[in-house]
C-alpha atoms as a PDB file:
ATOM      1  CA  UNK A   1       8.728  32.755  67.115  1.00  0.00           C
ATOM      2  CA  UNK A   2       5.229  31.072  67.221  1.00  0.00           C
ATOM      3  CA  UNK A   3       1.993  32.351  68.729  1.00  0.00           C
ATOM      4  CA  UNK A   4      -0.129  31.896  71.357  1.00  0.00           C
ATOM      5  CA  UNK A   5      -2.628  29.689  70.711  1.00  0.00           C
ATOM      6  CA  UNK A   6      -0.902  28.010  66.906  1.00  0.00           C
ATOM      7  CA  UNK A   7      -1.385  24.513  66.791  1.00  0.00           C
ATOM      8  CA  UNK A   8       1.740  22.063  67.093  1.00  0.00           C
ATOM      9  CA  UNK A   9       1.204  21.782  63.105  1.00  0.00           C
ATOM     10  CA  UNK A  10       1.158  25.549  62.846  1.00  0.00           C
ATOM     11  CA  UNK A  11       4.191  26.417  65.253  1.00  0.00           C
ATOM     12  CA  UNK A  12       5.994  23.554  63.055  1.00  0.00           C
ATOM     13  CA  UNK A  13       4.845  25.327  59.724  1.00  0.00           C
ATOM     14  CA  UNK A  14       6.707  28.044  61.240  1.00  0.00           C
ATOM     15  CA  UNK A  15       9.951  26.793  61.866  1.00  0.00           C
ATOM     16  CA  UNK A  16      10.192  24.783  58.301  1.00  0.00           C
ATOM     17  CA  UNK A  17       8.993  28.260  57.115  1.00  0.00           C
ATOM     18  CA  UNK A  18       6.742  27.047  54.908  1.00  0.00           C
ATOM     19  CA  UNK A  19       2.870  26.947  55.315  1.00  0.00           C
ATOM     20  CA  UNK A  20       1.144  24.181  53.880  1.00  0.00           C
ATOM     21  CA  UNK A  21      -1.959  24.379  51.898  1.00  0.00           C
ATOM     22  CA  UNK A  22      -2.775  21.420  52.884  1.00  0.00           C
ATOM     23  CA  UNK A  23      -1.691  20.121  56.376  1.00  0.00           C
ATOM     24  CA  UNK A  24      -2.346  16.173  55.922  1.00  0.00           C
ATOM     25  CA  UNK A  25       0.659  16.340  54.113  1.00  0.00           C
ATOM     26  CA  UNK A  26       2.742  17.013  57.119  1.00  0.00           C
ATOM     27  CA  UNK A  27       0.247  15.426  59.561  1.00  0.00           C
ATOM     28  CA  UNK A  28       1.636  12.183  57.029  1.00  0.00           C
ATOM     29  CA  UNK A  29       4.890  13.369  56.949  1.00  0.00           C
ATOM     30  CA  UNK A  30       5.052  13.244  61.258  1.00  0.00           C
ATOM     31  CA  UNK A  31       3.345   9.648  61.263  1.00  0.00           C
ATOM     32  CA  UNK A  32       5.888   7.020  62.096  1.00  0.00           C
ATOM     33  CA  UNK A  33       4.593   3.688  60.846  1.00  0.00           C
ATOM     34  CA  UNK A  34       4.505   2.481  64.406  1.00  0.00           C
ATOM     35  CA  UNK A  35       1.729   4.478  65.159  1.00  0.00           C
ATOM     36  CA  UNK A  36      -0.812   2.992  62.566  1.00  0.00           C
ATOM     37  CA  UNK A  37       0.154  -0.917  63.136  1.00  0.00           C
ATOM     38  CA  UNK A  38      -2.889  -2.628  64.839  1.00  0.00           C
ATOM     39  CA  UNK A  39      -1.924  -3.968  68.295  1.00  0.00           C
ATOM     40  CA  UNK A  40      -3.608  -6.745  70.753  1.00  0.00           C
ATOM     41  CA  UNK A  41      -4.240  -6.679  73.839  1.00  0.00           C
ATOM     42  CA  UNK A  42      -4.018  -4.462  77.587  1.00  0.00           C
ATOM     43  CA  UNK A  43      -2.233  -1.828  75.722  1.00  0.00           C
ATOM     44  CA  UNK A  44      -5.486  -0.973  73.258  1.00  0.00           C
ATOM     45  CA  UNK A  45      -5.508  -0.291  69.643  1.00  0.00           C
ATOM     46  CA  UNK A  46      -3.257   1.967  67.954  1.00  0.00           C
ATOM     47  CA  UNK A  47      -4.068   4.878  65.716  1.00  0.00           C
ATOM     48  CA  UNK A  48      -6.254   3.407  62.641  1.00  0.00           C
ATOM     49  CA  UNK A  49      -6.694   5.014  59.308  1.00  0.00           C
ATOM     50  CA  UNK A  50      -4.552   7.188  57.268  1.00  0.00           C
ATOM     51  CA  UNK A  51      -0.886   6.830  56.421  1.00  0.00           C
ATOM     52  CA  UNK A  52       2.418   6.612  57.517  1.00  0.00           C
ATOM     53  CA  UNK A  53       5.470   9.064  56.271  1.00  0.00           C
ATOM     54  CA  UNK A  54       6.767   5.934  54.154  1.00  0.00           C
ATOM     55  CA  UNK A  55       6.011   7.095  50.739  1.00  0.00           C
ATOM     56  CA  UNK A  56       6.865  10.653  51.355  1.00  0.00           C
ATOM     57  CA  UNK A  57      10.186   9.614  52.354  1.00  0.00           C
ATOM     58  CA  UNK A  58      10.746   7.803  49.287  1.00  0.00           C
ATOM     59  CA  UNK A  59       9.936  10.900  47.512  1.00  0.00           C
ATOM     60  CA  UNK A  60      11.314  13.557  49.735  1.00  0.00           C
ATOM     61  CA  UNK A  61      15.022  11.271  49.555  1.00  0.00           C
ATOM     62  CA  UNK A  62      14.701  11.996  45.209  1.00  0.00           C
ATOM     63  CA  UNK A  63      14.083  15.510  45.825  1.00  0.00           C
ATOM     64  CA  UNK A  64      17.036  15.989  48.475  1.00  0.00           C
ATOM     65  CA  UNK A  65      19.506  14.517  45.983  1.00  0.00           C
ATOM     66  CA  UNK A  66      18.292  16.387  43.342  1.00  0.00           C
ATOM     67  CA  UNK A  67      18.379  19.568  45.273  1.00  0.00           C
ATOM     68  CA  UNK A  68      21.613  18.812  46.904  1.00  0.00           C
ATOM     69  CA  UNK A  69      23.835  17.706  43.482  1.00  0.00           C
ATOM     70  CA  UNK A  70      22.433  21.073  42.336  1.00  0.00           C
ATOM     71  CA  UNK A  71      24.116  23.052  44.490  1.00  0.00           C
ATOM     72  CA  UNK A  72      26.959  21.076  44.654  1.00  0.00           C
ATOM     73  CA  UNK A  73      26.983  21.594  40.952  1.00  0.00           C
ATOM     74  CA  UNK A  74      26.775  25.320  41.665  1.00  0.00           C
ATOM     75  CA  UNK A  75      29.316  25.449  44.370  1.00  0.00           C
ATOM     76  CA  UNK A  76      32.468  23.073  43.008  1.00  0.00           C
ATOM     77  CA  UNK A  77      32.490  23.975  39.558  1.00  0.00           C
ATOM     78  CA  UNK A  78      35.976  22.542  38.962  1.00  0.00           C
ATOM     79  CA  UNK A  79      34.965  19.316  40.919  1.00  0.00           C
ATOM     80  CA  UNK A  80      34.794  16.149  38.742  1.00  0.00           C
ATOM     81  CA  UNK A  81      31.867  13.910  39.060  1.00  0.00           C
ATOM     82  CA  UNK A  82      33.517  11.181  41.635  1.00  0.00           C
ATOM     83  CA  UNK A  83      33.897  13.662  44.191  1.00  0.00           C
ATOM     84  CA  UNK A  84      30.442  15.110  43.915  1.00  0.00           C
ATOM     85  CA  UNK A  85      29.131  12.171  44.389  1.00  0.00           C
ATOM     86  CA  UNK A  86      31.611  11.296  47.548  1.00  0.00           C
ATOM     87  CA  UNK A  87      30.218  14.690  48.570  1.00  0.00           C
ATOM     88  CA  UNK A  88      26.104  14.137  48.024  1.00  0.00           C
ATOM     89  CA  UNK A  89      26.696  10.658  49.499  1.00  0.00           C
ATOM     90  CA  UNK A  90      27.909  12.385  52.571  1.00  0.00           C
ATOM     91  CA  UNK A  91      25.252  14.830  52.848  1.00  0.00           C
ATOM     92  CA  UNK A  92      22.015  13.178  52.182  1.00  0.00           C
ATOM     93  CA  UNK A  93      22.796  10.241  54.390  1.00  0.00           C
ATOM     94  CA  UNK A  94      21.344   9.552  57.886  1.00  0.00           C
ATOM     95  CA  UNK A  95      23.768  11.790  60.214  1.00  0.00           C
ATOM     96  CA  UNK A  96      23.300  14.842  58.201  1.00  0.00           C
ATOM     97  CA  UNK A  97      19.580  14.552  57.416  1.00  0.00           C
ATOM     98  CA  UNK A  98      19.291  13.603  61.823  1.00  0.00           C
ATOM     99  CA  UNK A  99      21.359  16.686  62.669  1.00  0.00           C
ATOM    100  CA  UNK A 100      18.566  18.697  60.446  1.00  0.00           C
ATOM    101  CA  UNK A 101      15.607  17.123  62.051  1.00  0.00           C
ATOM    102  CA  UNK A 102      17.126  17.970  65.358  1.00  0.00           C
ATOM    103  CA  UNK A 103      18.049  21.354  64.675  1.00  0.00           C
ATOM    104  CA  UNK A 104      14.560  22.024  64.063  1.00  0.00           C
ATOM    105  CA  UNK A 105      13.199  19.888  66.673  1.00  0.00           C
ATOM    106  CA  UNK A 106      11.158  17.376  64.815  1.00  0.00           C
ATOM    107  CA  UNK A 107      11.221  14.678  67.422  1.00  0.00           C
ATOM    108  CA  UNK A 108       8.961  16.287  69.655  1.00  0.00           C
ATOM    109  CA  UNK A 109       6.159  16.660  66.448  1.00  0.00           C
ATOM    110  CA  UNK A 110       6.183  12.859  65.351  1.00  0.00           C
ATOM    111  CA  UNK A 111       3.492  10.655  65.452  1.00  0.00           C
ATOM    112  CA  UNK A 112       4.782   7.944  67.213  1.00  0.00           C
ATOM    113  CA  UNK A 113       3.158   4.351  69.232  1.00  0.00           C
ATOM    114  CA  UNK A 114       3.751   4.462  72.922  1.00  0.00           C
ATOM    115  CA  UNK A 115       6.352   2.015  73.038  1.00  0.00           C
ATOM    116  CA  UNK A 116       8.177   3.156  70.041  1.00  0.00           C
ATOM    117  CA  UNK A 117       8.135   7.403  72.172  1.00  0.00           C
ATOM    118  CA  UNK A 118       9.231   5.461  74.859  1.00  0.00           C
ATOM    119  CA  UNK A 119      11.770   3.591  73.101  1.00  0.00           C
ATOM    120  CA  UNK A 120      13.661   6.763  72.564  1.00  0.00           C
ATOM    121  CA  UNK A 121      11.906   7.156  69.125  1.00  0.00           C
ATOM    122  CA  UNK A 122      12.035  11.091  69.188  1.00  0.00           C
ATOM    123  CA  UNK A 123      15.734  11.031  69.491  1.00  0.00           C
ATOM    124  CA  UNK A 124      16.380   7.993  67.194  1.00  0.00           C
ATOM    125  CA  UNK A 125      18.826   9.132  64.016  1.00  0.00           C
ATOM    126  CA  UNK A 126      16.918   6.703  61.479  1.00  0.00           C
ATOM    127  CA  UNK A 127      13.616   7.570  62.799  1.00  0.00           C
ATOM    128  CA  UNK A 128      14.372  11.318  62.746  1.00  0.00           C
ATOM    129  CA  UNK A 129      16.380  11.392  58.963  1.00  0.00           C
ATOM    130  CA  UNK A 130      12.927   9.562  57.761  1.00  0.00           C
ATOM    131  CA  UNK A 131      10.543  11.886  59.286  1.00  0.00           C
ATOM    132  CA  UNK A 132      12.966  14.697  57.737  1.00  0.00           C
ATOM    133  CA  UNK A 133      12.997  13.249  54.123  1.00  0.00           C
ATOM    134  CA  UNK A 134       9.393  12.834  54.212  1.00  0.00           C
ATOM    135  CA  UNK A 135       8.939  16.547  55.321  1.00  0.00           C
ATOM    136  CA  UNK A 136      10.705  17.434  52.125  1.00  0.00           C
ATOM    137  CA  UNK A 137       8.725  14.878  50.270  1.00  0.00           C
ATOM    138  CA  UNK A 138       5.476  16.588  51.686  1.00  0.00           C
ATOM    139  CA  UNK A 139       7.129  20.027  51.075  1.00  0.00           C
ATOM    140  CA  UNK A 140       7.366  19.673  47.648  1.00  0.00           C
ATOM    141  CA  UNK A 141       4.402  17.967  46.586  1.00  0.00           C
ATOM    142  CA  UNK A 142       2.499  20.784  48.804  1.00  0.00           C
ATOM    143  CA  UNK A 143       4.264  23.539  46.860  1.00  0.00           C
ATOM    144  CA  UNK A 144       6.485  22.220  44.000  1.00  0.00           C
ATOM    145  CA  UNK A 145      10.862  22.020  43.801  1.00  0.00           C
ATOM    146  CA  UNK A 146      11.399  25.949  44.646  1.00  0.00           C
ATOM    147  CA  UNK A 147       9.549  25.854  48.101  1.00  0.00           C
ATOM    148  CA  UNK A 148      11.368  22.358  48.984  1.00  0.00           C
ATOM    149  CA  UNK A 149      14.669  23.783  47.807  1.00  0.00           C
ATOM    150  CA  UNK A 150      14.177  26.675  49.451  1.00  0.00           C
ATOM    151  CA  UNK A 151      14.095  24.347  52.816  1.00  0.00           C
ATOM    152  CA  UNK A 152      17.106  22.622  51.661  1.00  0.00           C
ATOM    153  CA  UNK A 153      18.905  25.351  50.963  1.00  0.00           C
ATOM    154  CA  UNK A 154      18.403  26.815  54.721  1.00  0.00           C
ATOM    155  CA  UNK A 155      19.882  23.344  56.422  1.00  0.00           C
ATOM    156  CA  UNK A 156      22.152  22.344  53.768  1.00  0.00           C
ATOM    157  CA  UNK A 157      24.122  25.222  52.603  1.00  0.00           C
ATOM    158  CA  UNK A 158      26.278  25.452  56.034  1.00  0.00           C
ATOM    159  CA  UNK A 159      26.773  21.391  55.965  1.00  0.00           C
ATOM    160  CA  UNK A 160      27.659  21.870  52.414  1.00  0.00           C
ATOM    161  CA  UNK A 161      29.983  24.746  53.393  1.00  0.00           C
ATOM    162  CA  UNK A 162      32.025  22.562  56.107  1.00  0.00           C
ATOM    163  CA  UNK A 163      33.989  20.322  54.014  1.00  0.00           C
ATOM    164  CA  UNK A 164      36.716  22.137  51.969  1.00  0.00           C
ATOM    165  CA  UNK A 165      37.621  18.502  50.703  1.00  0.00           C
ATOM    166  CA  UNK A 166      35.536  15.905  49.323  1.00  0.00           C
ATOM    167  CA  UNK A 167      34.904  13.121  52.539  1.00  0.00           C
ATOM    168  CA  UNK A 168      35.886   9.675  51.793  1.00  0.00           C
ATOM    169  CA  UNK A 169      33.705   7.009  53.488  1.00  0.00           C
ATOM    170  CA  UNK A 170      34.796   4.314  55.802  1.00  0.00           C
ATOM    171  CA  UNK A 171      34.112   1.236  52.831  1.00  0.00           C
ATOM    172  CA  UNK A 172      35.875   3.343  50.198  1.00  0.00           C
ATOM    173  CA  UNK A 173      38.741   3.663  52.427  1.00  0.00           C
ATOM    174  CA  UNK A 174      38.924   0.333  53.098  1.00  0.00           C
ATOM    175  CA  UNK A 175      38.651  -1.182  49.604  1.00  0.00           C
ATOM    176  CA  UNK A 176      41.800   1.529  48.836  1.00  0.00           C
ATOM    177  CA  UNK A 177      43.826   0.375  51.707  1.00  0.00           C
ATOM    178  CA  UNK A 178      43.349  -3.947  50.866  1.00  0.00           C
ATOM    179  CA  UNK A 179      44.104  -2.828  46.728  1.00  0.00           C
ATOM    180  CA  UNK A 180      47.279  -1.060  48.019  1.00  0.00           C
ATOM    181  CA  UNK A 181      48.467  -4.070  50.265  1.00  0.00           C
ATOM    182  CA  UNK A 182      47.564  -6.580  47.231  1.00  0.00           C
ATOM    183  CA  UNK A 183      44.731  -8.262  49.023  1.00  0.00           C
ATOM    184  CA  UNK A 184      41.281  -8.936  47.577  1.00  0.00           C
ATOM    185  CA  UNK A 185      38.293  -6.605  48.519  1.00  0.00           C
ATOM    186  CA  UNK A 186      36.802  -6.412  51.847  1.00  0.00           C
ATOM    187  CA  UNK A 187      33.754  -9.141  52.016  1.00  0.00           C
ATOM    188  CA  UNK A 188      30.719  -7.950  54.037  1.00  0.00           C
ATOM    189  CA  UNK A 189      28.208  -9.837  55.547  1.00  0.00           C
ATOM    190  CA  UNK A 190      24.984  -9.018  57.446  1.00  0.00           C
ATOM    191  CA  UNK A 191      25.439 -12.130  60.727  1.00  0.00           C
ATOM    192  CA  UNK A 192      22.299 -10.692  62.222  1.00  0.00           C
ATOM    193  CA  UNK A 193      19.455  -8.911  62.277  1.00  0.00           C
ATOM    194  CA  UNK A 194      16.819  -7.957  64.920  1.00  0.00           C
ATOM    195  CA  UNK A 195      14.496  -5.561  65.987  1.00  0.00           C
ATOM    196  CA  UNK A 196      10.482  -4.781  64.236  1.00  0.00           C
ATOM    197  CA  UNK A 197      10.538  -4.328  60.678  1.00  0.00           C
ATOM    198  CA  UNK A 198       9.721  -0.724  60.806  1.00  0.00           C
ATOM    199  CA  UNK A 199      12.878  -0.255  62.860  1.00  0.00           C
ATOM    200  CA  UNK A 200      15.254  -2.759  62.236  1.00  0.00           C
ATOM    201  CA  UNK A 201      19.299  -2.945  63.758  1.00  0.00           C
ATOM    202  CA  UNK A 202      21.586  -4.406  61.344  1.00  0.00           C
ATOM    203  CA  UNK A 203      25.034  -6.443  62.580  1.00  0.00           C
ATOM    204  CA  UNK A 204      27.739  -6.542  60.078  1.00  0.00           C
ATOM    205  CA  UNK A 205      30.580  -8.205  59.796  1.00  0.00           C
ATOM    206  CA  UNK A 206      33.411  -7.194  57.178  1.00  0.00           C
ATOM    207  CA  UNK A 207      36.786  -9.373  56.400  1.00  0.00           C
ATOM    208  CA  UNK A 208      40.042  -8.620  54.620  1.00  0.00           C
ATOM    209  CA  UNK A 209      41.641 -11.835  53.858  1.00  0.00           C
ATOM    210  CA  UNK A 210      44.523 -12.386  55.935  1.00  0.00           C
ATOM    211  CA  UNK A 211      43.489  -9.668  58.668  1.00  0.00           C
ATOM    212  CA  UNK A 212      41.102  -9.876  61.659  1.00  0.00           C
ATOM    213  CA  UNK A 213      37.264  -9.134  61.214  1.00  0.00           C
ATOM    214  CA  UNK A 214      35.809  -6.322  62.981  1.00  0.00           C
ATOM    215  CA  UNK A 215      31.508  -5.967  63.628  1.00  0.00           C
ATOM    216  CA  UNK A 216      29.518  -3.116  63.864  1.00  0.00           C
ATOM    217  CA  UNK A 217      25.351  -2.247  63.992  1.00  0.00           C
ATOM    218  CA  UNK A 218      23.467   0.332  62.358  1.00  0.00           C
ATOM    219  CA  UNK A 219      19.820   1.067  61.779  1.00  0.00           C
ATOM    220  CA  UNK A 220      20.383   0.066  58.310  1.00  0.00           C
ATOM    221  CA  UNK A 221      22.503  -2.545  56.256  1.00  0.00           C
ATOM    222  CA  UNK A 222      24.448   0.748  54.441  1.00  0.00           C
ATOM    223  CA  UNK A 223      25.098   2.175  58.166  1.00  0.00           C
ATOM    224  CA  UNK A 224      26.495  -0.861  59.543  1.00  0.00           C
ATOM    225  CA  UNK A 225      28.927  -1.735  56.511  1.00  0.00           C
ATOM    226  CA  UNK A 226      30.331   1.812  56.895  1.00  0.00           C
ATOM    227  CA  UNK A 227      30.844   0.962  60.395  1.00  0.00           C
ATOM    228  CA  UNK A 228      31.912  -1.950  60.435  1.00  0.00           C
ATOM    229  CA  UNK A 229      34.299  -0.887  57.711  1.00  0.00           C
ATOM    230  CA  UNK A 230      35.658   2.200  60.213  1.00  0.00           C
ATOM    231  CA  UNK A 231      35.986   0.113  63.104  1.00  0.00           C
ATOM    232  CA  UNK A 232      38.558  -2.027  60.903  1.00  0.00           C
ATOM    233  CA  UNK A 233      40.623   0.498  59.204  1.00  0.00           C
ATOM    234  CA  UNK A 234      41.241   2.165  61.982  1.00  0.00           C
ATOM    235  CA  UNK A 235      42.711  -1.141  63.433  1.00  0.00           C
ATOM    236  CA  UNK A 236      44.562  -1.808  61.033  1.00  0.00           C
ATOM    237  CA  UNK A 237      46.267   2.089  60.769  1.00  0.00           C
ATOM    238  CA  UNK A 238      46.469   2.120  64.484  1.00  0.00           C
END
């Protein structure tokens, strides 16, 4: 429960339960890249200075894995290494790291343009599972590993929990479906691409030879193979 009068950073501090020595870091961690880019024009400038949560998300992504095939190493101690690693693909990708930002609400604490908030940015998966793997990132360089894993432990544990069996993804499923019908392996390819660079939707197109081709989008070129790669195996079960 926050207090009257806490600052958005504080009330936030509060919910990620952990309070930062030094608040930049998740002041950085909040700041979409839209919000520094210079803009022209009868909209005015944009923020200016500082830094956007880009590097912290490259770092907080190495410290979720890390943290994640830990406990996975913890929890399945009979599993072999291919399906830990179908199981950490599953839970450090955008949906799961989304449905964390959302359970704690980050949207409504990101640093955000105008036309990016109201572009739906607060509610957008790949904007949200950034913002959250930069939190970590910011976490653990504020702290160290044991206060960012004792963040992932909170969110992840119960997603972690949820699947008795390890998941198979859409493109595995596929490539197993065209080896056991003697047909090559599905071919993917990106036919467009649009959007700003900070927030880019992918359209992918995948083939089995012999079969119809089935498209799908995705905020990134991984998220549209996979499905793209649904959309088609479950045309060709159906």
């Amino acid at each position: 429960m926050t207090k009257d009068g806490d600052s958005p950073l504080e009330e936030l501090m509060q919910v990620l339960g952990h309070s930062f020595g030094d608040p930049e870091l998740l002041r950085t961690a909040l700041t979409h890249p839209s919000a520094l880019t210079r803009r022209s024009g009868r909209q005015g400038p944009r923020q200016k200075g500082g830094q956007d949560n880009q590097r912290l998300e490259f770092l907080g992504d190495r410290v979720l894995g890390l943290i994640v095939a830990e406990m996975l190493y913890r929890t399945f101690g009979k599993e072999d290494e291919g399906a830990m690693a179908k199981r950490l693909a599953a839970l450090v990708r955008q949906e799961g790291l989304a449905h964390v930002a959302r359970s704690i609400d980050l949207g409504s604490h990101l640093i955000l343009s105008r036309g990016e908030a109201e572009g739906g940015g607060r509610d957008n998966a790949a904007t949200l599972a950034d913002a959250c793997e930069a939190v970590i990132g910011a976490i653990y360089l504020d702290a160290g590993l044991d206060a960012a894993r004792r963040f992932v432990e909170r969110h992840w544990s119960s997603l972690i929990a949820a699947d008795s069996k390890p998941p198979q993804d859409a493109k595995t499923a596929l490539q197993e479906w065209a080896q056991a019908s003697g047909l090559p392996l599905p071919i993917y390819q990106v036919v467009e691409s649009s959007g700003p660079p900070h927030d880019p939707t992918f359209t992918v197109e995948v083939r089995v030879s012999g079969k119809r081709a089935a498209k799908a989008s995705g905020k990134s070129k991984r998220a549209a193979e996979q499905a793209a790669a649904a959309s088609l195996i479950a045309e060709l079960r159906s």
